[in-house]
Structures are given as structure tokens and as C-alpha cells.
Protein backbone atom coordinates (compact mmCIF):
# COMPACT_ATOMS: atom_id res chain seq x y z
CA UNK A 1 7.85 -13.53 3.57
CA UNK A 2 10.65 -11.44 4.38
CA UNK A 3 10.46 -7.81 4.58
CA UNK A 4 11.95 -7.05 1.15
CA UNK A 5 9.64 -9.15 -0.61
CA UNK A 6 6.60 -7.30 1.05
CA UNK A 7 8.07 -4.43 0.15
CA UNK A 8 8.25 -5.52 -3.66
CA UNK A 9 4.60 -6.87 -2.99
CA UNK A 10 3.70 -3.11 -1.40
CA UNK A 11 5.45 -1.61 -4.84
CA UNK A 12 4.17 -4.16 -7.39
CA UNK A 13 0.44 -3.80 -6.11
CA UNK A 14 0.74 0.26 -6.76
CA UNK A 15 2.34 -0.40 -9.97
CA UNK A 16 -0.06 -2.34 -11.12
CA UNK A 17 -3.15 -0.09 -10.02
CA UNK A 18 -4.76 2.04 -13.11
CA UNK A 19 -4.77 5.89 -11.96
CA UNK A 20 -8.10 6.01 -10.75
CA UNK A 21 -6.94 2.80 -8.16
CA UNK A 22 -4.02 4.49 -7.14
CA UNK A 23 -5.44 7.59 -6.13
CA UNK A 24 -8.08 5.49 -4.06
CA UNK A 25 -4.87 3.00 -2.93
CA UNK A 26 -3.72 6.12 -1.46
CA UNK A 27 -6.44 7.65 0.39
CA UNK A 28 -6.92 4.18 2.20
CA UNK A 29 -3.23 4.13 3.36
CA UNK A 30 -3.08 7.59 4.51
CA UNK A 31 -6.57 7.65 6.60
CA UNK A 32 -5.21 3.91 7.99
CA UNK A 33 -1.55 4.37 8.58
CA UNK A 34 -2.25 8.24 9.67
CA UNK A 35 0.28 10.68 7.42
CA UNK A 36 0.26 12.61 4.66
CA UNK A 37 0.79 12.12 0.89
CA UNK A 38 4.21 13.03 1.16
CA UNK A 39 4.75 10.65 3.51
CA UNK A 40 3.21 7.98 1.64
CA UNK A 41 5.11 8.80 -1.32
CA UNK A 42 8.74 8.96 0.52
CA UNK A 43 7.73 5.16 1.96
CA UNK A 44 6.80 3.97 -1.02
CA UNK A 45 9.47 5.35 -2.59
CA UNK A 46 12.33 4.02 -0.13
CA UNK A 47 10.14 1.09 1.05
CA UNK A 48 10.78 2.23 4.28
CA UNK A 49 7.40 1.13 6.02
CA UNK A 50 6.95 -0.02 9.87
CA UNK A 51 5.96 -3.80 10.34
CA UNK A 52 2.35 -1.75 11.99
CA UNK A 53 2.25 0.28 8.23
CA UNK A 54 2.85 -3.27 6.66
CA UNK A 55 0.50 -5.02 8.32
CA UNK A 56 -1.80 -2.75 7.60
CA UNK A 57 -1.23 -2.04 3.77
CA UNK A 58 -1.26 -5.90 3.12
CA UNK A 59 -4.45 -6.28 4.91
CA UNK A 60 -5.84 -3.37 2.16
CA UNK A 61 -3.95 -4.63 -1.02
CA UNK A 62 -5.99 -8.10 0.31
CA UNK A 63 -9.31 -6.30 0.74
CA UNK A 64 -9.29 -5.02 -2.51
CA UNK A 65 -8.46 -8.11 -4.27
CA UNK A 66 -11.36 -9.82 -2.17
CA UNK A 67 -13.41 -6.66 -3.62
CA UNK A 68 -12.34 -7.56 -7.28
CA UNK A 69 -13.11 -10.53 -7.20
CA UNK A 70 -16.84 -9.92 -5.62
């Protein structure tokens, strides 16, 4: 997958997230990938994440499908 994709993937995921989801999306991201909401908004905004920051969003958009589907 290449990197704009994932970024479309990072994007879609948030989109689709109810407001309750998001807020929790967020919280995960910042306490894993280690800035603040600001931060988090400017990357998601610009798509402008680190292939570490990536990694590590997929791996919680994937946990919480797993969870959903529990």
C-alpha cells in the first residue's frame, strides 16, 4: 500500500468514526504516537504522518475493528 493510500485509510477510518469514537480514536493516537491534539489534528489534516506514526495508527484502526467485531 503506498503511503497515500494509508493516508486515505488513516482519514477514511476518522471519518467514519461517530463522535464518541473519534474522541477515543484520538486519545489512543496521542498517548501512542506521543503529541498533543494539535498535533494530531495538523497530521491528520496534512496527512503528514512518520512511517513509526503509521505503523502505529494502522495497528489501532486494526485493533478496534478486531474489538467490533468481538
Amino acid at each position: 500500500m503506498n503511503l497515500r493510500n494509508l493516508n486515505m485509510v488513516i482519514s477514511d477510518y476518522y471519518s467514519s468514526l461517530e463522535i464518541k469514537q473519534k474522541s477515543e480514536f484520538i486519545k489512543k493516537v496521542i498517548e501512542t504516537c506521543g503529541f498533543s491534539y494539535p498535533t494530531f489534528m495538523t497530521k491528520m489534516r496534512k496527512g503528514s504522518w512518520s512511517k513509526l506514526e503509521r505503523g502505529a495508527i494502522e495497528r489501532i484502526i486494526k485493533e478496534d475493528k478486531h474489538a467490533d467485531t468481538d
